[in-house]
Protein backbone atom coordinates (compact mmCIF):
# COMPACT_ATOMS: atom_id res chain seq x y z
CA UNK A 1 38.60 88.95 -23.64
CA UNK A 2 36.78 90.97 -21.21
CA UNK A 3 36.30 94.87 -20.86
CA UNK A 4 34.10 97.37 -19.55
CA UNK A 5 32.10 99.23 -22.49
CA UNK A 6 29.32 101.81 -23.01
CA UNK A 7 27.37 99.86 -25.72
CA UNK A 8 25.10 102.39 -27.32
CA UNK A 9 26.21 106.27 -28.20
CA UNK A 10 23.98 107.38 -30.84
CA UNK A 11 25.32 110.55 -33.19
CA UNK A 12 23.03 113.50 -33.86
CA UNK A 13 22.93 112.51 -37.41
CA UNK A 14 21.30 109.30 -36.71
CA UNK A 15 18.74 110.67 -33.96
CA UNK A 16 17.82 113.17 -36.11
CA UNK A 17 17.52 110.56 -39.22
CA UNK A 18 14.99 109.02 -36.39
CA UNK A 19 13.21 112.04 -35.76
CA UNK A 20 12.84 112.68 -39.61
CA UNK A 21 11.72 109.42 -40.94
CA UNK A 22 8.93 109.44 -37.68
CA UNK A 23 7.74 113.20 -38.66
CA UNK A 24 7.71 111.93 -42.26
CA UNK A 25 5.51 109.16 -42.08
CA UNK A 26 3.60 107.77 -44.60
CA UNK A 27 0.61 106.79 -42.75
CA UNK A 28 -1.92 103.60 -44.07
CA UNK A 29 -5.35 104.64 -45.40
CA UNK A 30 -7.59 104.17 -42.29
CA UNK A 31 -9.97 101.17 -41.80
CA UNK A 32 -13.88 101.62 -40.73
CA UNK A 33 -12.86 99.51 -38.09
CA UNK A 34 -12.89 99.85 -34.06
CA UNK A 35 -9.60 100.81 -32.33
CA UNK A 36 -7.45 97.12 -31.82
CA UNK A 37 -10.33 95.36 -33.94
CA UNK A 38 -7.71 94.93 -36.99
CA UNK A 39 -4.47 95.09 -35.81
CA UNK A 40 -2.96 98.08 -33.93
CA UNK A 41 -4.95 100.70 -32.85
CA UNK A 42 -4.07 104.09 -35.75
CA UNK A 43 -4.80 106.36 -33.44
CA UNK A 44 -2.72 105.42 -30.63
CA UNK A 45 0.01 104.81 -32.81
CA UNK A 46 -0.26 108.53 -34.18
CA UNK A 47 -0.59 109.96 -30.76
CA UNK A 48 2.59 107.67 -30.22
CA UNK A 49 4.34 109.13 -33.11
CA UNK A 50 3.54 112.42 -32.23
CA UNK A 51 5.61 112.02 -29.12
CA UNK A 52 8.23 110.12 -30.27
CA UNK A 53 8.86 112.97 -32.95
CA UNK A 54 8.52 115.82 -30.85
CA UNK A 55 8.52 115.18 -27.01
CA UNK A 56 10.39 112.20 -26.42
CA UNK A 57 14.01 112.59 -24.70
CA UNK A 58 15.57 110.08 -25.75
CA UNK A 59 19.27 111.57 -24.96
CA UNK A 60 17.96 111.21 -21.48
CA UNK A 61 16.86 107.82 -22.10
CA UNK A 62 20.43 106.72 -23.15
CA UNK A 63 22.61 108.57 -20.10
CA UNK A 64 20.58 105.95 -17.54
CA UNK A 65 21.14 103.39 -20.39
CA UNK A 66 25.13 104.01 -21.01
CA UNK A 67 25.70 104.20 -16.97
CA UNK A 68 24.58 100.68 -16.42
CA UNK A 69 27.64 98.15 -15.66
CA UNK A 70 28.24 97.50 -19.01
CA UNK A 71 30.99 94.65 -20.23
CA UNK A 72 31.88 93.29 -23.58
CA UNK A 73 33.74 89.73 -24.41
CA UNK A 74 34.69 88.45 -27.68
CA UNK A 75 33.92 84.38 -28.16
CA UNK A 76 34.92 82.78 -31.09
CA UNK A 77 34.57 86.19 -33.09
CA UNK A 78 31.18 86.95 -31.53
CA UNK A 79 30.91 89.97 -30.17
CA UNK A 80 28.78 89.96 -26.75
CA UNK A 81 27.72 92.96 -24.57
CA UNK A 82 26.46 91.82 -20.95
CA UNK A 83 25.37 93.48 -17.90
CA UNK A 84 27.08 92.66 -14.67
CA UNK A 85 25.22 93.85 -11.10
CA UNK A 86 27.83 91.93 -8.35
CA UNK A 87 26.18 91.05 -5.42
CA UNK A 88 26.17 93.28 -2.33
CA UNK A 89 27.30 90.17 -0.18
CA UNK A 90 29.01 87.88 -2.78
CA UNK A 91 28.97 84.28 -1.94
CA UNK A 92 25.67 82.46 -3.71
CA UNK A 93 26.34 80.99 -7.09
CA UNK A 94 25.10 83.47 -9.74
CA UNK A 95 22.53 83.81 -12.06
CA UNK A 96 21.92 83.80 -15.37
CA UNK A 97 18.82 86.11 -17.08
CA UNK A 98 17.59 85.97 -20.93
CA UNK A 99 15.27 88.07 -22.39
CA UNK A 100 12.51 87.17 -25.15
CA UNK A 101 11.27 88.55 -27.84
CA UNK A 102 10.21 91.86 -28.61
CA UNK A 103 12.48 92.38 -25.84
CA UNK A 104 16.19 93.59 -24.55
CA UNK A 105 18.48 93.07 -21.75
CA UNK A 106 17.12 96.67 -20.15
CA UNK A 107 13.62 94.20 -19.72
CA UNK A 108 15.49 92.54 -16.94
CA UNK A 109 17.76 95.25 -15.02
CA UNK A 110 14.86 95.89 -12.34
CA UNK A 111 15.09 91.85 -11.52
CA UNK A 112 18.50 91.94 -11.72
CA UNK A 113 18.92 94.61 -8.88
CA UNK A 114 16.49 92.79 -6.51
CA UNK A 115 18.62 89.76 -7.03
CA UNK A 116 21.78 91.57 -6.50
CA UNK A 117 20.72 94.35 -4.48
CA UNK A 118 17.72 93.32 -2.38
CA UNK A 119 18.55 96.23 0.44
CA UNK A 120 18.11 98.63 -2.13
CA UNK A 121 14.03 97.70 -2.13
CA UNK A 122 13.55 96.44 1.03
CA UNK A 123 15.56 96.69 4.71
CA UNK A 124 15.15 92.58 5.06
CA UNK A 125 18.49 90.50 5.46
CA UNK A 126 17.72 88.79 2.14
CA UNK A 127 20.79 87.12 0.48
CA UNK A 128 22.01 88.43 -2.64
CA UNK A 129 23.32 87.05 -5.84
CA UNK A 130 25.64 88.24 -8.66
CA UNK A 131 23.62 88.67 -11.74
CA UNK A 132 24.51 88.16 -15.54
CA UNK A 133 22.13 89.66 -18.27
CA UNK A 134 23.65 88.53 -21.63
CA UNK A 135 22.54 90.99 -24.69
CA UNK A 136 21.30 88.43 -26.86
CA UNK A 137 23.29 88.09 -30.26
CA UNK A 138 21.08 89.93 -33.04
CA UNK A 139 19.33 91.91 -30.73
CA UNK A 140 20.16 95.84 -29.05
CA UNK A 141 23.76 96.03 -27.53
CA UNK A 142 24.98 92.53 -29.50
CA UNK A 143 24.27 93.20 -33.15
CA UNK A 144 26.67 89.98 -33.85
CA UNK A 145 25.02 87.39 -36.78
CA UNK A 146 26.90 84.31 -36.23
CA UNK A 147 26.57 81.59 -38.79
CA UNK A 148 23.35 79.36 -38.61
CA UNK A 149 25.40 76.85 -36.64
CA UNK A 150 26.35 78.65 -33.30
CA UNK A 151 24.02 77.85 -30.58
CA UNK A 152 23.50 80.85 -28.40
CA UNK A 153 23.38 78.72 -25.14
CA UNK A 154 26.65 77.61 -26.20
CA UNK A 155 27.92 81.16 -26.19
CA UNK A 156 25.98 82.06 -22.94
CA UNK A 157 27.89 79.04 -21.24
CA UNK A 158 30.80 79.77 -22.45
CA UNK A 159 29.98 83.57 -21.30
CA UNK A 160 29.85 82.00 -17.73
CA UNK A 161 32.17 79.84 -17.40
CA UNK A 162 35.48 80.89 -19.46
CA UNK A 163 34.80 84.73 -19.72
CA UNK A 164 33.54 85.30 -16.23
CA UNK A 165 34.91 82.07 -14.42
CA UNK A 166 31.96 80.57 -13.16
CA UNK A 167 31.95 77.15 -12.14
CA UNK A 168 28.20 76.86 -11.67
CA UNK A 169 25.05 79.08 -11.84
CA UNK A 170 21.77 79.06 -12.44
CA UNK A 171 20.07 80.61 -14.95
CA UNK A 172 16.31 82.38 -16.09
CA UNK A 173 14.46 82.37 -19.30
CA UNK A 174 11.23 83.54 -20.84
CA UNK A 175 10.32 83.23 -24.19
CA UNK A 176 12.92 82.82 -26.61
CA UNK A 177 14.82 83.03 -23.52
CA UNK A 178 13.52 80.43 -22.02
CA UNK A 179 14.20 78.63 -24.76
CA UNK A 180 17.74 78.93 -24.75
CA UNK A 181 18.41 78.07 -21.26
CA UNK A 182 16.48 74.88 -21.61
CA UNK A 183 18.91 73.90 -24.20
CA UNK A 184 21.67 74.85 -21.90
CA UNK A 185 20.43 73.43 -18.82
CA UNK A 186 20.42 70.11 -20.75
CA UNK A 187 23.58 70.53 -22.50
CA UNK A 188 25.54 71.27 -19.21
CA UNK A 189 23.67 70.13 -16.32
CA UNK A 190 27.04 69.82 -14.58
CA UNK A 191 27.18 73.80 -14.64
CA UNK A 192 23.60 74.93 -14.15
CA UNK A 193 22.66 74.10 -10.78
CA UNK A 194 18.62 75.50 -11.61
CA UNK A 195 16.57 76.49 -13.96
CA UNK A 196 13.37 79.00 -14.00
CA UNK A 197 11.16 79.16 -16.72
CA UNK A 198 8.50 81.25 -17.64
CA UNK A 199 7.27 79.08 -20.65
CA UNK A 200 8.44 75.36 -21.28
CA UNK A 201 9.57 73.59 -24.62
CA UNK A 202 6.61 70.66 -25.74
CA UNK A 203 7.79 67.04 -25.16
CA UNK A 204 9.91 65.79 -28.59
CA UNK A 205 6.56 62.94 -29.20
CA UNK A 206 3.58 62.41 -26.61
CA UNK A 207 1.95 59.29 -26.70
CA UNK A 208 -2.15 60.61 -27.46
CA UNK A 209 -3.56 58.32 -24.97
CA UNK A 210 -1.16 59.66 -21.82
CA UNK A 211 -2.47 63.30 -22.57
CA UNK A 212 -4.57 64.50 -19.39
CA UNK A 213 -8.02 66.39 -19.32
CA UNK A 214 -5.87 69.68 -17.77
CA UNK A 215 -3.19 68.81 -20.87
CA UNK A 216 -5.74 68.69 -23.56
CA UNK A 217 -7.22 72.15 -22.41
CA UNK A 218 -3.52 73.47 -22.71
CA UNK A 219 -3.15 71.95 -26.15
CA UNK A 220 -6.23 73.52 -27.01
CA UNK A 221 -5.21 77.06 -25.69
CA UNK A 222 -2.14 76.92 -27.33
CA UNK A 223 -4.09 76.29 -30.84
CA UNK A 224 -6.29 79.21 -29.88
CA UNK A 225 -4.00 81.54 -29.75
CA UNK A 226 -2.23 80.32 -32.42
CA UNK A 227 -4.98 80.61 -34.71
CA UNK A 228 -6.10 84.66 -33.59
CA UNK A 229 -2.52 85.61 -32.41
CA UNK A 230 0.30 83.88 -33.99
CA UNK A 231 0.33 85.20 -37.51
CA UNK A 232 3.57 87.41 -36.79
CA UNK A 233 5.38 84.02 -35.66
CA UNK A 234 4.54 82.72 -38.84
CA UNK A 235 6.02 85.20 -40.99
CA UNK A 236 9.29 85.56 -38.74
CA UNK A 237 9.59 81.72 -39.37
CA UNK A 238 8.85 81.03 -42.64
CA UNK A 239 9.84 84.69 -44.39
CA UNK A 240 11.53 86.91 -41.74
CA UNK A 241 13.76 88.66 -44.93
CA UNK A 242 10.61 89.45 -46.72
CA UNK A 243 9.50 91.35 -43.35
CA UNK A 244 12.49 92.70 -42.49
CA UNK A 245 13.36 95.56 -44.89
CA UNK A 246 9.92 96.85 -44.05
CA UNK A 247 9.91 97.19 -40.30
CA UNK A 248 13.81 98.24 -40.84
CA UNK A 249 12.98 101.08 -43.19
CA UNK A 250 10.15 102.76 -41.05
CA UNK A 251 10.39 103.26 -37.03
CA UNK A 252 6.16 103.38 -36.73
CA UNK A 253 6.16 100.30 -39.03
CA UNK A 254 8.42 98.51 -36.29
CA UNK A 255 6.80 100.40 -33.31
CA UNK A 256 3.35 99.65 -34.81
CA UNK A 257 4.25 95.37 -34.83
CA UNK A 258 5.44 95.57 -31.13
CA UNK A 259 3.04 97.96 -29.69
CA UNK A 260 0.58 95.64 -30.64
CA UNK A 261 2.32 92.70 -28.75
CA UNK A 262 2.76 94.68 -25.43
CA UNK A 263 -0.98 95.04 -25.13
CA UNK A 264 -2.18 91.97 -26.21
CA UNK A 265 0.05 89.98 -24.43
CA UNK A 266 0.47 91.70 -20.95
CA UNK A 267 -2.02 92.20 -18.01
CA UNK A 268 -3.05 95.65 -19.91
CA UNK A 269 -7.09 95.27 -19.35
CA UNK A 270 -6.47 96.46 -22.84
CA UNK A 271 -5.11 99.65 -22.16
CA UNK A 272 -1.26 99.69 -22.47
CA UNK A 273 -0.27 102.13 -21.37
CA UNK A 274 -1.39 100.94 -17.82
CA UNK A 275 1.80 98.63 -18.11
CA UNK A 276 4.04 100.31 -20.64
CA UNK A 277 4.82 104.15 -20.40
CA UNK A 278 4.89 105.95 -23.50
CA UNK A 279 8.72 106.47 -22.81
CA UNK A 280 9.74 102.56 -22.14
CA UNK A 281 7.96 102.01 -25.34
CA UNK A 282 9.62 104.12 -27.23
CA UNK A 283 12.94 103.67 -25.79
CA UNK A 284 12.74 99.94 -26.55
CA UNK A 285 11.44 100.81 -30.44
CA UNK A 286 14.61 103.47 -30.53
CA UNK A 287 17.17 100.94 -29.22
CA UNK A 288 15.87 98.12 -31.73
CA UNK A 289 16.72 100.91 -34.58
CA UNK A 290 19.60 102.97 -33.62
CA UNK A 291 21.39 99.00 -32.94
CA UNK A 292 20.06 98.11 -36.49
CA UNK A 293 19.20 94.96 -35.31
CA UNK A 294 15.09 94.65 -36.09
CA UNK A 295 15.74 92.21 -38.50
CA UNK A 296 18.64 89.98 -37.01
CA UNK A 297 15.76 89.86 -33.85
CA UNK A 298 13.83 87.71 -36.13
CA UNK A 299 16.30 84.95 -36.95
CA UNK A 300 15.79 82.61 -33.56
CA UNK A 301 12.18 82.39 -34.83
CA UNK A 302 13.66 81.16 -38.36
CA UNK A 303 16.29 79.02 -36.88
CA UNK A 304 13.98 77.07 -34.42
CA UNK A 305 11.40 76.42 -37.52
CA UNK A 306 14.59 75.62 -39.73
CA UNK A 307 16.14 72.93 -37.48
CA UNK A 308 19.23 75.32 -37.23
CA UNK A 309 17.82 75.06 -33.32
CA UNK A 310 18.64 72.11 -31.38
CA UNK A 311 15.38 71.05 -29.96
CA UNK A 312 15.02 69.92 -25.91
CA UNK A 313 14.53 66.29 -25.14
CA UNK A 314 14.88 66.53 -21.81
CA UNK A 315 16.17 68.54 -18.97
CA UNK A 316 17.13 66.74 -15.90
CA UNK A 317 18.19 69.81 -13.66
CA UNK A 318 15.69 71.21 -10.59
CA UNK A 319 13.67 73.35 -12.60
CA UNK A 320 10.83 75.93 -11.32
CA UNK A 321 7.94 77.16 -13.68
CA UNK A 322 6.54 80.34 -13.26
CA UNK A 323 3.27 81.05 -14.93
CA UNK A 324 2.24 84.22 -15.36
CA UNK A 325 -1.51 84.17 -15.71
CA UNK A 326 -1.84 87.04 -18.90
CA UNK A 327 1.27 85.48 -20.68
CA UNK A 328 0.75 83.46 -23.88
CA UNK A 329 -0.05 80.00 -23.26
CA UNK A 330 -0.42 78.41 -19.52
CA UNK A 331 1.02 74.97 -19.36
CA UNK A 332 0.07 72.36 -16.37
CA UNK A 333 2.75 71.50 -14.14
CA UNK A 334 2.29 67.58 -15.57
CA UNK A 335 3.02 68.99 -19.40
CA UNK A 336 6.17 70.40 -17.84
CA UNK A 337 7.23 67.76 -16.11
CA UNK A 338 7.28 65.75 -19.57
CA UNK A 339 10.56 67.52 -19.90
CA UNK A 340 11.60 69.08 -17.31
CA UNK A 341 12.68 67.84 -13.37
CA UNK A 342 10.00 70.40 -11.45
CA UNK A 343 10.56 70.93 -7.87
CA UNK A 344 8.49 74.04 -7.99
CA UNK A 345 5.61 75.05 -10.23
CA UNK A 346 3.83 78.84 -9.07
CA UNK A 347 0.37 80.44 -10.96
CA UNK A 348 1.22 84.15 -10.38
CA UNK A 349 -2.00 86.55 -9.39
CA UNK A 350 -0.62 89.08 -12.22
CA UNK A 351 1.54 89.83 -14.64
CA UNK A 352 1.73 88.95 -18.14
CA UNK A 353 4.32 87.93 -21.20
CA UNK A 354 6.83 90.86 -20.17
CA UNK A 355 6.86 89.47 -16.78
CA UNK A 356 10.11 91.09 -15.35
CA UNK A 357 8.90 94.28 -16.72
CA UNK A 358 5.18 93.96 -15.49
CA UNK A 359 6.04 91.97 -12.17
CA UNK A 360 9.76 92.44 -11.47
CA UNK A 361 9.18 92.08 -7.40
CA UNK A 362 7.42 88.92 -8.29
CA UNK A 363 10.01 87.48 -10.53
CA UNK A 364 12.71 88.38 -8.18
CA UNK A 365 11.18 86.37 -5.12
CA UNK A 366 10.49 83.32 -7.47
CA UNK A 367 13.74 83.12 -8.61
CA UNK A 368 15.17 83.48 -5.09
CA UNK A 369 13.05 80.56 -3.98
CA UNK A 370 14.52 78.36 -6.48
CA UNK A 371 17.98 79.40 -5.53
CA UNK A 372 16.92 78.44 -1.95
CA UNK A 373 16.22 75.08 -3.05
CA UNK A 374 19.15 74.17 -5.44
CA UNK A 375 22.15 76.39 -3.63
């Protein structure tokens, strides 16, 4: 079942349940520490709040939001709300794009309409594609909690193929995203003609003695950051319902654990607002609330570390890598191609972990060059 849908319309009662609990803050006793030193910076989260509780439109916010091409499809009982931007010259074979996390489908509407609409940005002949954005179940616009044992990329495919009739397409991940289309790039390699990645899954076991001098240095990144940065992926594995209530009860609390992500993990300089404006920011901590679904974001990490998560093996598709050089971790093209067929591996000269935010233009051509090479 198919049908258009506006997926968000948010009654005064709740916005100004919002507006209350963010006036009302209880704020933390303050730290004789330096700005980001321990965590998020408290005084750019209070100048933050200040907006959000006064200035911030957020009624204009959701009119752009509710006039995107909205659909809705029910699979199995799982309710899913996708975007759909058709193609200005239909004929390639479409594309799939997933989001990550602390993100939503909105992340990816800019790539989306350089994909689908490329005369809209520039007045070149370039070919067009229709484009599929899949609200990820759990997160804004598809607060559906399946049981532990549906595989999302077994509801995107499904999405693709019996909803929307497509016999093939190719399909975009970062993050948890990326993730997810790795699984269903190897599950259905007979439907996904490519795969682009922004981050790879790790080979399943790596023999110690095959691991290069440019693989060891990743290795050793990856441990780096996991030992200064990945305390927040440890909690949403091990005890995301212990977490939840907390960031669910206060709007800072939850704007104060992703505003902290979106500078440390982009191409900031350490100033975030260079990348994020006050009003994206707060428009993706608003949507995460009024769709009640800050803690059903957290269960992917808590599936994955649970085994409810099918792990990759190996992906035998054309796959391209994009690595963005402020994003997490930066794996060589040899680690990739421990899982993954790569025809085309590309260090970007910006951009960061919220790539088709930061670098849309840049995502957009990447992705188009795979789709040169596989359609």
């Amino acid at each position: 079942m198919t049908a258009t849908a506006t997926p968000l319309e948010v009654p005064d009662s709740e916005l100004e349940d919002l507006l209350d609990r963010v006036r009302h803050t209880r704020w933390a006793t303050r730290w004789p520490v330096d700005a980001w030193e321990g965590g998020t910076d408290q005084d750019e989260l209070r100048r933050l709040a200040e907006y959000w509780g006064s200035g911030f439109d957020w009624r204009a916010q959701e009119a752009v939001i509710v006039e995107l091409p909205w659909r809705n499809t029910i699979i199995d009982g799982t309710a899913l709300s996708y975007l759909r931007f058709d193609a200005e010259r239909p004929g390639r074979t479409p594309v799939l794009l997933v989001n990550g996390w602390p993100s939503s489908a909105l992340e990816l509407v800019d790539v989306a309409r350089r994909l689908a609409e490329p005369s809209r940005f520039d007045g070149e002949a370039t070919e067009s594609v229709t484009v599929i954005v899949p609200a990820l179940p759990g997160f804004p616009f598809s607060a559906a909690t399946p049981s532990l044992d549906v595989q999302t990329h077994e509801l995107l495919h499904r999405l693709m193929t019996e909803s929307l009739g497509f016999d093939r397409y190719v399909a975009h991940g970062g993050d948890l995203g990326a993730g997810i289309v790795s699984r269903l790039a190897e599950a259905h390699p007979d439907a996904v003609a490519g795969l682009h990645l922004l981050a790879v899954a790790s080979p399943l076991e790596v023999d110690p003695s095959t691991v290069t001098t440019a693989e060891r240095a990743y290795l050793d990144e990856a441990a780096a950051w996991n030992a200064s940065e990945g305390a927040y992926q440890h909690q949403q594995q091990t005890r995301p319902l212990t977490l939840a209530p907390a960031l669910a009860d206060s709007p800072v609390g939850f704007l104060s654990w992703i505003l902290e992500k979106h500078r440390a993990w982009s191409d900031s300089g350490g100033d975030v607002g260079s990348r994020f404006s006050d009003d994206y920011l707060l428009t993706l901590a608003s949507l995460y609330w009024f769709t009640g679904s800050i803690s059903t974001s957290l269960r992917p990490y808590f599936e994955y570390a649970t085994g409810h998560t099918k792990r990759v093996a190996r992906v035998e598709v054309p796959t391209a890598v994009a690595i963005f050089p402020h994003d997490l971790t930066h794996p060589p093209r040899s680690w990739a191609e421990r899982v993954y067929d790569v025809d085309r591996y590309t260090v970007m000269p910006r951009g960061g972990h919220f790539a088709p935010h930061e670098e849309p233009a840049l995502l957009a051509d990447d992705i188009r060059e795979l789709l040169d090479l596989v359609v």
